[in-house]
Protein backbone atom coordinates (compact mmCIF):
# COMPACT_ATOMS: atom_id res chain seq x y z
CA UNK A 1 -40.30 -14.61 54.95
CA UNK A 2 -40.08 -11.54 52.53
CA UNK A 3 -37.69 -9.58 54.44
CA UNK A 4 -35.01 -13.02 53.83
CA UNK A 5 -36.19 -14.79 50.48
CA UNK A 6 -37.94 -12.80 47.44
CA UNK A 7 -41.80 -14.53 47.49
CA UNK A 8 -43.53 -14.02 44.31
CA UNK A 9 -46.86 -16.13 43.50
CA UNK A 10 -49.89 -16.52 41.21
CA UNK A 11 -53.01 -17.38 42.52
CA UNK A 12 -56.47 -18.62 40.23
CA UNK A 13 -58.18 -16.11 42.57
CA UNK A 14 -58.30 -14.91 45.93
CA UNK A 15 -60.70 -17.43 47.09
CA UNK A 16 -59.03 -20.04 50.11
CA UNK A 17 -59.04 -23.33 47.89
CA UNK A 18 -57.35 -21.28 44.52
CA UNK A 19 -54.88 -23.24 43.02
CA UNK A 20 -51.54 -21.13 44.04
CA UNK A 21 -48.48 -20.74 42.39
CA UNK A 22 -45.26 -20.17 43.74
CA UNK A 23 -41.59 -18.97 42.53
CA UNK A 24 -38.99 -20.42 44.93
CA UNK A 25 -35.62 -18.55 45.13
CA UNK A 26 -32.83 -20.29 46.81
CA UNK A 27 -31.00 -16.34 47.24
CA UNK A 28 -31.72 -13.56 49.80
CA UNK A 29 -33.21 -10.50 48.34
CA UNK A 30 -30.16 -8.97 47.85
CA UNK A 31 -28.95 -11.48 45.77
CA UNK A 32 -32.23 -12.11 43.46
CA UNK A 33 -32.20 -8.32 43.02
CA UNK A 34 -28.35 -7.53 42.40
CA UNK A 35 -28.57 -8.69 38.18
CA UNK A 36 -31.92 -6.42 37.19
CA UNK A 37 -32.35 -8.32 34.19
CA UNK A 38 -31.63 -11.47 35.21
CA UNK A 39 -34.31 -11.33 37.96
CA UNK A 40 -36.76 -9.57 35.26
CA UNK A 41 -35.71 -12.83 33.30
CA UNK A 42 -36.54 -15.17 36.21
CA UNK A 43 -39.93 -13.47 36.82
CA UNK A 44 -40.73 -13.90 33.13
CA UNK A 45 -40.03 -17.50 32.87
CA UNK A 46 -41.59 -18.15 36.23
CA UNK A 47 -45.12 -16.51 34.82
CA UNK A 48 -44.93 -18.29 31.38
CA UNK A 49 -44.00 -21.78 33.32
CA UNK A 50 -47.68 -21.49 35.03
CA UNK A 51 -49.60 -20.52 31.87
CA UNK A 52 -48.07 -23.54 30.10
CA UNK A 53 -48.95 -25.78 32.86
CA UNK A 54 -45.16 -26.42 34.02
CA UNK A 55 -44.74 -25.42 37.41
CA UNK A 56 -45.98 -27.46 40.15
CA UNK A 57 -49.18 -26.30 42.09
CA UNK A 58 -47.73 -24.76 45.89
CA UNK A 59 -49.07 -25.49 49.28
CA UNK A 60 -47.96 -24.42 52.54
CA UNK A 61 -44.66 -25.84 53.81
CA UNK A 62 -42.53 -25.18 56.72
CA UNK A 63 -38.59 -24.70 56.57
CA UNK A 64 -36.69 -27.96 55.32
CA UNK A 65 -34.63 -29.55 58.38
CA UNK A 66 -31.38 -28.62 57.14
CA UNK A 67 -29.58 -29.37 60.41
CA UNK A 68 -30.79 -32.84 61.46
CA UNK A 69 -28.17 -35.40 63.25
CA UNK A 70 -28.55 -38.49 64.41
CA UNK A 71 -30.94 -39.07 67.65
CA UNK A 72 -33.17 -36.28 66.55
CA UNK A 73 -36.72 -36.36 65.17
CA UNK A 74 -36.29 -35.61 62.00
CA UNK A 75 -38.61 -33.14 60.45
CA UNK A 76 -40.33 -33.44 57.60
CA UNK A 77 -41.84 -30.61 55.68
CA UNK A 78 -44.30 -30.66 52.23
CA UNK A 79 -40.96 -28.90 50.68
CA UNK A 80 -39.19 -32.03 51.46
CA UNK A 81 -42.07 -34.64 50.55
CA UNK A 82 -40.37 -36.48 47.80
CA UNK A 83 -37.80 -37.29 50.08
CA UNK A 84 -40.06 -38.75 52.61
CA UNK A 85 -41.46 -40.50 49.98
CA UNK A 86 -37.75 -42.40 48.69
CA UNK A 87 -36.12 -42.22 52.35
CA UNK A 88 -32.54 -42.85 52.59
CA UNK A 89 -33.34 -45.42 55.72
CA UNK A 90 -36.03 -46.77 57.05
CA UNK A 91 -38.64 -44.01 58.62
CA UNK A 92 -40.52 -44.40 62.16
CA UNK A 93 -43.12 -41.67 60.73
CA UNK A 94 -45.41 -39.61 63.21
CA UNK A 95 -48.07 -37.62 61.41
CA UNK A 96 -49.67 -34.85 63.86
CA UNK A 97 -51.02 -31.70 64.42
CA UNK A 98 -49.64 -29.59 66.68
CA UNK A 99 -52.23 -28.03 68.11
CA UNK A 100 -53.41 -31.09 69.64
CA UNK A 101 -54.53 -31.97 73.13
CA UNK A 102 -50.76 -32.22 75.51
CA UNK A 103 -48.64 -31.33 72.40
CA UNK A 104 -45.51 -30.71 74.33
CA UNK A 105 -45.86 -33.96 76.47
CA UNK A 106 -46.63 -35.63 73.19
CA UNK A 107 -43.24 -34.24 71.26
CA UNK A 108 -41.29 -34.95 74.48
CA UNK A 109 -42.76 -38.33 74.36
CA UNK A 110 -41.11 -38.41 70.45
CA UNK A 111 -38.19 -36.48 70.96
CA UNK A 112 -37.21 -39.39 73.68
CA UNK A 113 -37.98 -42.29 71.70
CA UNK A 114 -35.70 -40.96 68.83
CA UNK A 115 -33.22 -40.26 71.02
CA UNK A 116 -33.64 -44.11 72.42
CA UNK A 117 -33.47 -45.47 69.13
CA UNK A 118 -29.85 -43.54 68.17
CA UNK A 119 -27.99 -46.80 68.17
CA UNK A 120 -30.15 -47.49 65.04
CA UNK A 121 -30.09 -44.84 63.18
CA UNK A 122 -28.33 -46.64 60.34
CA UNK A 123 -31.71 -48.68 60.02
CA UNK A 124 -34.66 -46.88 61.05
CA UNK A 125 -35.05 -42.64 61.86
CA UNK A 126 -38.01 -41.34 63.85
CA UNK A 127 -39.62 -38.72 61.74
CA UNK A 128 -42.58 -36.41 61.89
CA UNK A 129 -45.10 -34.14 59.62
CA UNK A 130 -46.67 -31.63 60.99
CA UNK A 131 -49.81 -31.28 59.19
CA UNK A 132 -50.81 -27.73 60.81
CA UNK A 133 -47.88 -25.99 58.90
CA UNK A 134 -47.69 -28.73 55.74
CA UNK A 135 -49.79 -29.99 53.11
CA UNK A 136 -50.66 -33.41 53.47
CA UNK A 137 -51.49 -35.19 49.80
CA UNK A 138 -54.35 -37.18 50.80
CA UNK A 139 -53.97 -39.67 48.10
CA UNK A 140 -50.62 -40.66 49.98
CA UNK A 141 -52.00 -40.01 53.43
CA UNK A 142 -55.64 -40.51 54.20
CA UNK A 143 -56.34 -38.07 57.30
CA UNK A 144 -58.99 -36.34 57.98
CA UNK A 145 -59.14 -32.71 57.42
CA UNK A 146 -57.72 -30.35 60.56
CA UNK A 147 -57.35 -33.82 62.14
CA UNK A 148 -54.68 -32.58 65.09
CA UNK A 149 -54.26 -36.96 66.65
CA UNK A 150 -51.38 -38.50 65.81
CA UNK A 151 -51.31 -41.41 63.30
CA UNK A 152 -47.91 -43.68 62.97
CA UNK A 153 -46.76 -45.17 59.64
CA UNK A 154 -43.44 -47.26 58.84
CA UNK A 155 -42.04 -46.11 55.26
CA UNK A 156 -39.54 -48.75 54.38
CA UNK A 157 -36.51 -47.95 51.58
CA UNK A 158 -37.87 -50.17 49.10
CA UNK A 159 -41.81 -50.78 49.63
CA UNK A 160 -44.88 -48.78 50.89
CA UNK A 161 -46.07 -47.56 53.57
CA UNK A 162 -47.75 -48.97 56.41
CA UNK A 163 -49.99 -47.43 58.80
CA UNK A 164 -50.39 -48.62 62.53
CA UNK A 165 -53.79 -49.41 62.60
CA UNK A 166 -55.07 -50.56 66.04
CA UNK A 167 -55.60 -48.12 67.75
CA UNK A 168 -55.90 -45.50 65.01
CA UNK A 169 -54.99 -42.14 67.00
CA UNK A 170 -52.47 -41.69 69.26
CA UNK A 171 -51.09 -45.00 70.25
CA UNK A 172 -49.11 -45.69 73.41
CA UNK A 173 -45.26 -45.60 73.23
CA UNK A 174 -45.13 -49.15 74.19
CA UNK A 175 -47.95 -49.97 71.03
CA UNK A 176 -45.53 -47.88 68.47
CA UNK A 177 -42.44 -49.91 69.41
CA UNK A 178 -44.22 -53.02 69.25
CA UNK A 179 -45.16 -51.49 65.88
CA UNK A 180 -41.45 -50.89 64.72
CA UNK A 181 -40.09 -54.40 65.98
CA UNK A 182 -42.70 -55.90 63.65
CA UNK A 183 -41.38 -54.26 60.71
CA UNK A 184 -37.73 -54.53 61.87
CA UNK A 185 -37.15 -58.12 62.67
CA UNK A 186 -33.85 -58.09 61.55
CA UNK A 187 -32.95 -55.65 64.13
CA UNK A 188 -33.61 -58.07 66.81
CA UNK A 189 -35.29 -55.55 69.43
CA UNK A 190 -36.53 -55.86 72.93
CA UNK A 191 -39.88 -54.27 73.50
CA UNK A 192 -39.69 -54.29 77.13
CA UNK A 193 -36.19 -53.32 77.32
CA UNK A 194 -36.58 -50.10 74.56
CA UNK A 195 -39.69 -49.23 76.61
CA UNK A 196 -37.63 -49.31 79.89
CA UNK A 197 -34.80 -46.66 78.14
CA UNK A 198 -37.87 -44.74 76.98
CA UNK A 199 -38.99 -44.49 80.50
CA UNK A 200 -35.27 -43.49 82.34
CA UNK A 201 -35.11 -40.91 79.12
CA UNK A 202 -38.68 -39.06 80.01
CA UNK A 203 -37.52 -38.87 83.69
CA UNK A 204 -34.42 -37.64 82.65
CA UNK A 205 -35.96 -35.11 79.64
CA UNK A 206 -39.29 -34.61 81.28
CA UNK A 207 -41.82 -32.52 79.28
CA UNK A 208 -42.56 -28.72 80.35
CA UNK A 209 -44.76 -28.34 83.78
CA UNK A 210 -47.85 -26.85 82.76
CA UNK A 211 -50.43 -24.96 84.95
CA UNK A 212 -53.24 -25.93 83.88
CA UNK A 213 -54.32 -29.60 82.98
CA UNK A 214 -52.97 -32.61 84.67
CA UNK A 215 -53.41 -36.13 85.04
CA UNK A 216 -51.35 -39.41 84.32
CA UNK A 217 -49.95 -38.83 80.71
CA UNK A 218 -48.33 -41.45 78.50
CA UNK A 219 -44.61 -41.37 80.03
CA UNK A 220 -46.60 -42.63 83.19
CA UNK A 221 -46.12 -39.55 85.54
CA UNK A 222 -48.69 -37.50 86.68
CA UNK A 223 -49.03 -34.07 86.49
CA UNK A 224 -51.04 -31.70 89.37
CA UNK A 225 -53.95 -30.35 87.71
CA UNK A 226 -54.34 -27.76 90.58
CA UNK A 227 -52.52 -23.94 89.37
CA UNK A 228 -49.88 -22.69 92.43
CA UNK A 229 -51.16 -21.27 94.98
CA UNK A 230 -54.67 -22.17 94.41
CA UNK A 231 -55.07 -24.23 97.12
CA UNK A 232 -54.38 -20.72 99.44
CA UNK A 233 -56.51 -19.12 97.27
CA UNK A 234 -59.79 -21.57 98.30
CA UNK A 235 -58.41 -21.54 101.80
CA UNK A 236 -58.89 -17.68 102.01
CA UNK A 237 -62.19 -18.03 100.34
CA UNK A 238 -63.58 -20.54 102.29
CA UNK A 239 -62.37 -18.21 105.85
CA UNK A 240 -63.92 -14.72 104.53
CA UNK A 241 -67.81 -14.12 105.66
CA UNK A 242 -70.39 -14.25 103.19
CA UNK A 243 -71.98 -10.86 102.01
CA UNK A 244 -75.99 -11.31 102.93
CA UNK A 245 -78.22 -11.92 99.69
């Protein structure tokens, strides 16, 4: 955001796919601009760094979870990669897109499970990547491209990552822990009994009623597909005489 960070950027060209460039001030504008000649200084460095090759291509990022506690997804950003990449614990990761199909019911779904797993937050943290507001290095993580599914991956301390393969987009809640208690033997957990707590939590922290859509969703309750009042709606149309043809 300009009006709250200076943003100042070389591009190759103005084509979609140019490599970009970007200068990233921790300061507020007021700050970056208060010392003329030391921001004129910045600048300068900043634009010889990318001739010589020594600043770091951008790509879109979101803001860096600064405020995370325990029991919360945690949010991962392409600002914060390398972090993701030498977690501090173990990492539950969720890659999605968020404009996919029941996205609210789907973060619910998350949001629960992370709360769920709290008591272990010294071991494992339930994290997730949005890919429609981050870059997504494909050499790290295969995905296709605008892919919105989810895809689940367990990123251990020491060790690389491994992907939950079967099924390959959007597993059930109950697949995904099975998923985590194979990684996390030491941790001694009960399937059925997490899944149970996962199941009080969504009826407790339901997702958002929706009018439109419907149908049984992962958390196991089922939604009306039918908007209010349009039941009354047919009933009226169904009473009123038909105009002759």
């Amino acid at each position: 955001n300009p009006e709250e960070f200076p943003a100042f950027g070389i591009a190759e060209n103005i084509s979609w796919n140019a490599r970009k460039f970007a200068l990233d001030v921790a300061a507020s504008t007021s700050e970056f601009w208060s010392d003329p000649s030391l921001s004129r200084a910045k600048l300068l460095e900043f634009c010889e760094g990318v001739l010589a090759g020594n600043i770091p291509e951008a790509h879109e990022s979101g803001m860096i979870h600064s405020n995370w506690t325990k029991g919360e997804v945690k949010r991962f950003v392409w600002r914060s990669f390398q972090e993701l990449k030498r977690p501090q614990t173990n990492l539950l990761l969720e890659i999605y897109g968020r404009y996919r199909a029941n996205h609210e019911v789907k973060s619910k779904e998350v949001e629960n499970l992370a709360q769920v797993l709290q008591p272990f937050t010294e071991h494992v943290t339930v994290a997730g990547y949005d890919t429609a507001e981050n870059y997504l290095p494909p050499e790290e993580f295969p995905r296709e491209k605008y892919a919105s599914h989810s895809e689940w991956y367990w990123i251990p301390v020491a060790g690389s990552a491994t992907k939950l393969s079967k099924p390959k987009k959007d597993a059930s809640m109950k697949k995904v822990l099975q998923f985590l208690t194979s990684h996390a033997p030491e941790l001694q957990l009960s399937v059925p009994e997490l899944f149970a707590k996962w199941e009080a939590a969504m009826k407790e922290n339901p997702p958002p009623e929706t009018e439109t859509g419907g149908g049984t969703f992962d958390d196991g309750f089922i939604r009306d597909a039918t908007p209010p009042g349009l039941e009354d709606f047919e009933a009226e149309a169904a009473s009123s005489p038909k105009d002759d043809l």
